[in-house]
C-alpha atoms as a PDB file:
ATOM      1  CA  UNK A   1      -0.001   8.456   9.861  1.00  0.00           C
ATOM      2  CA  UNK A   2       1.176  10.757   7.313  1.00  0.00           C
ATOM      3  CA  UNK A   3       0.194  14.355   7.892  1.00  0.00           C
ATOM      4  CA  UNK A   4      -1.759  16.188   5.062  1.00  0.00           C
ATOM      5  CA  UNK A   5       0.699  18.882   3.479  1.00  0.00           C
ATOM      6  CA  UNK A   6       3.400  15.732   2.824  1.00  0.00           C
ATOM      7  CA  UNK A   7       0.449  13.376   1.403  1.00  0.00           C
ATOM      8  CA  UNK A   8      -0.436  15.812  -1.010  1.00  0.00           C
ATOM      9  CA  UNK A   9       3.202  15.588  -2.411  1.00  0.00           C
ATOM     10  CA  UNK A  10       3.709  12.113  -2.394  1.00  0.00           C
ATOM     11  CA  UNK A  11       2.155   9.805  -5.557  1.00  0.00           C
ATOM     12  CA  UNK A  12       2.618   6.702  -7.119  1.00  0.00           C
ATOM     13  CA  UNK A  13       6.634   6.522  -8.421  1.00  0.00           C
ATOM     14  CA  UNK A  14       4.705   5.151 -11.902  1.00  0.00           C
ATOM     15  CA  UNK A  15       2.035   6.126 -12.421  1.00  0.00           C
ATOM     16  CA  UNK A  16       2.292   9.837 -10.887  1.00  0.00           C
ATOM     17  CA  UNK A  17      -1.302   9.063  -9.433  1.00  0.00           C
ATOM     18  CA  UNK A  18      -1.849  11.118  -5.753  1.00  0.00           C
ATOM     19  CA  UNK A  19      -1.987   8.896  -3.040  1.00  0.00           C
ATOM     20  CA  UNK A  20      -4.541   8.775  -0.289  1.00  0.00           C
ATOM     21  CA  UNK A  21      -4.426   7.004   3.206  1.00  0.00           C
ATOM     22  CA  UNK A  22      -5.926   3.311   2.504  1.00  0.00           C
ATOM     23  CA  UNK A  23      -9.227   2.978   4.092  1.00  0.00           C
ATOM     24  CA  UNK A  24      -9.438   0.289   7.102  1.00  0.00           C
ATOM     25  CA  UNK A  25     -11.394  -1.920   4.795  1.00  0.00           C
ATOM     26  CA  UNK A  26      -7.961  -2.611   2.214  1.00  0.00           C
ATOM     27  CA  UNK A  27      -6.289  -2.840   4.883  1.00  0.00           C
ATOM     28  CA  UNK A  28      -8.216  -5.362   6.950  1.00  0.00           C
ATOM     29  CA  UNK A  29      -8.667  -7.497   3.211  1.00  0.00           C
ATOM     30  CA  UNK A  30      -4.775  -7.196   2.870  1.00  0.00           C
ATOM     31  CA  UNK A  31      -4.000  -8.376   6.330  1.00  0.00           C
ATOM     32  CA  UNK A  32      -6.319 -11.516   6.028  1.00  0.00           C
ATOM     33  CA  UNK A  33      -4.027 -12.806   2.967  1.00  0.00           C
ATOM     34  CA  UNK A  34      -1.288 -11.848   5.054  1.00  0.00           C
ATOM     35  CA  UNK A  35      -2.493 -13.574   7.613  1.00  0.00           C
ATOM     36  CA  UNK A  36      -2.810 -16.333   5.422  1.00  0.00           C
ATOM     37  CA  UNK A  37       0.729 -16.178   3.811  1.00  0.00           C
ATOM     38  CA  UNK A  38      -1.110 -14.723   0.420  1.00  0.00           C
ATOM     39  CA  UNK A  39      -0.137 -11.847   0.218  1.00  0.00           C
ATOM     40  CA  UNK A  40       3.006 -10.844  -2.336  1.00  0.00           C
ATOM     41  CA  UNK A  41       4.298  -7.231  -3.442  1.00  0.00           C
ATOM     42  CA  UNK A  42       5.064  -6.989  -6.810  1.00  0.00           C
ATOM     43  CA  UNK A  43       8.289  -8.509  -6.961  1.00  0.00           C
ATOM     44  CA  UNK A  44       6.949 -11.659  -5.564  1.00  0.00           C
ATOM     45  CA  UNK A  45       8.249 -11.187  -1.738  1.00  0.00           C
ATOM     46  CA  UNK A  46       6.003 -12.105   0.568  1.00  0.00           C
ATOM     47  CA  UNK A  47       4.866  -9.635   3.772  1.00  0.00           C
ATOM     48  CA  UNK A  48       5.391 -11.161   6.706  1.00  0.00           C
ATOM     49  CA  UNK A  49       4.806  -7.752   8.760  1.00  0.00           C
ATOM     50  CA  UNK A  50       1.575  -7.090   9.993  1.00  0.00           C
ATOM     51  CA  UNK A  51      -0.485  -4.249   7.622  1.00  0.00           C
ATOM     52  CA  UNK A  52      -1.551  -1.711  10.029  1.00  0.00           C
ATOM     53  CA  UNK A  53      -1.066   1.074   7.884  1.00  0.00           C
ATOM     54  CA  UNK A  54      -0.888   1.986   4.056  1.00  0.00           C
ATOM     55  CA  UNK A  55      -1.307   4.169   1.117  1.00  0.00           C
ATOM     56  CA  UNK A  56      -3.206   3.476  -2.063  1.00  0.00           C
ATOM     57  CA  UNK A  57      -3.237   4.874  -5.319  1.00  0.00           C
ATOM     58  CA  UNK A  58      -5.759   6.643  -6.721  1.00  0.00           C
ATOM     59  CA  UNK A  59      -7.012   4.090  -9.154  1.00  0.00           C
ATOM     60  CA  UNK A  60      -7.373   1.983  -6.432  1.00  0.00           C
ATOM     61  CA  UNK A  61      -4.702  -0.861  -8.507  1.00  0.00           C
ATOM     62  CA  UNK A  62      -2.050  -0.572  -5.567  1.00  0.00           C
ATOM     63  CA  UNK A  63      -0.943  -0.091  -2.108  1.00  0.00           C
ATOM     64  CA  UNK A  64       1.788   0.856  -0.343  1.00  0.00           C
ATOM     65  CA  UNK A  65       3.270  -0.120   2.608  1.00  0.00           C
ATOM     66  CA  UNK A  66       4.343   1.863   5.390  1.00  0.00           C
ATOM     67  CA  UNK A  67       6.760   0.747   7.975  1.00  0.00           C
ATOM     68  CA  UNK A  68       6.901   2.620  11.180  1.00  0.00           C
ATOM     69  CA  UNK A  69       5.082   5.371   9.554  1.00  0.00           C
ATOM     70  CA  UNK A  70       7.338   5.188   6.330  1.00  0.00           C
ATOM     71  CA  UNK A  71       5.885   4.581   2.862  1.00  0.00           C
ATOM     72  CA  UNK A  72       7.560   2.005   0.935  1.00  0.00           C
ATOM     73  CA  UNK A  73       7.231   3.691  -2.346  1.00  0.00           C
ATOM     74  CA  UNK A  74       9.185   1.925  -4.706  1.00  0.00           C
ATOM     75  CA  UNK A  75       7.592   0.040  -7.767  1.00  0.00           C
ATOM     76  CA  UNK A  76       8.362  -3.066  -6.232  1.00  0.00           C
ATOM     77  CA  UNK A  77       7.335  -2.353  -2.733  1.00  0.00           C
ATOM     78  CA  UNK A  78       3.866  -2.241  -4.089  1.00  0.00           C
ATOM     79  CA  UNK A  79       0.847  -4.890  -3.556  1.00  0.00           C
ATOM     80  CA  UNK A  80      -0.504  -5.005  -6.657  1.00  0.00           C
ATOM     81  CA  UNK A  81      -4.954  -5.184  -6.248  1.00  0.00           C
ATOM     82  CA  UNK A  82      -7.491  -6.764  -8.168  1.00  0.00           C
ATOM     83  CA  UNK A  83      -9.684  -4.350 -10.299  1.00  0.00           C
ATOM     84  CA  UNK A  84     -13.246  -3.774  -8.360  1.00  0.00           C
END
């Protein structure tokens, strides 16, 4: 994961929003649709990696990604979520 002092610099490239670490819960509900070849970033591609890891914005309207412990912070990169 991503330590503390370079979380607090990162945030949303659109919104400007900070980012926190997704809890386990996103991630498990993203990596069901995933699972189920639901799940879509906001360009439409779907993720065929496993989610194991993430950050999400602090409206809680998207996630991010990570790779190897790399965000994928570009507007498209992003999984867009339903409001709560």
């Amino acid at each position: 994961m991503i330590s503390d002092d370079l979380l607090a610099l990162l945030c949303c490239p659109e919104t400007r929003q900070p980012l926190a670490a997704a809890p386990a819960e996103v991630i498990a509900q993203l990596e069901a649709r995933r699972a189920a070849g639901t799940l879509t970033n906001r360009a439409g591609k779907q993720l065929l990696e496993p989610l194991t890891e993430g950050l999400l914005r602090a409206d809680g309207a998207a996630f991010f990604p990570m790779t190897a412990g790399i965000p994928l912070l570009t507007p498209d990169d992003a999984v867009l979520l339903p409001p709560p």
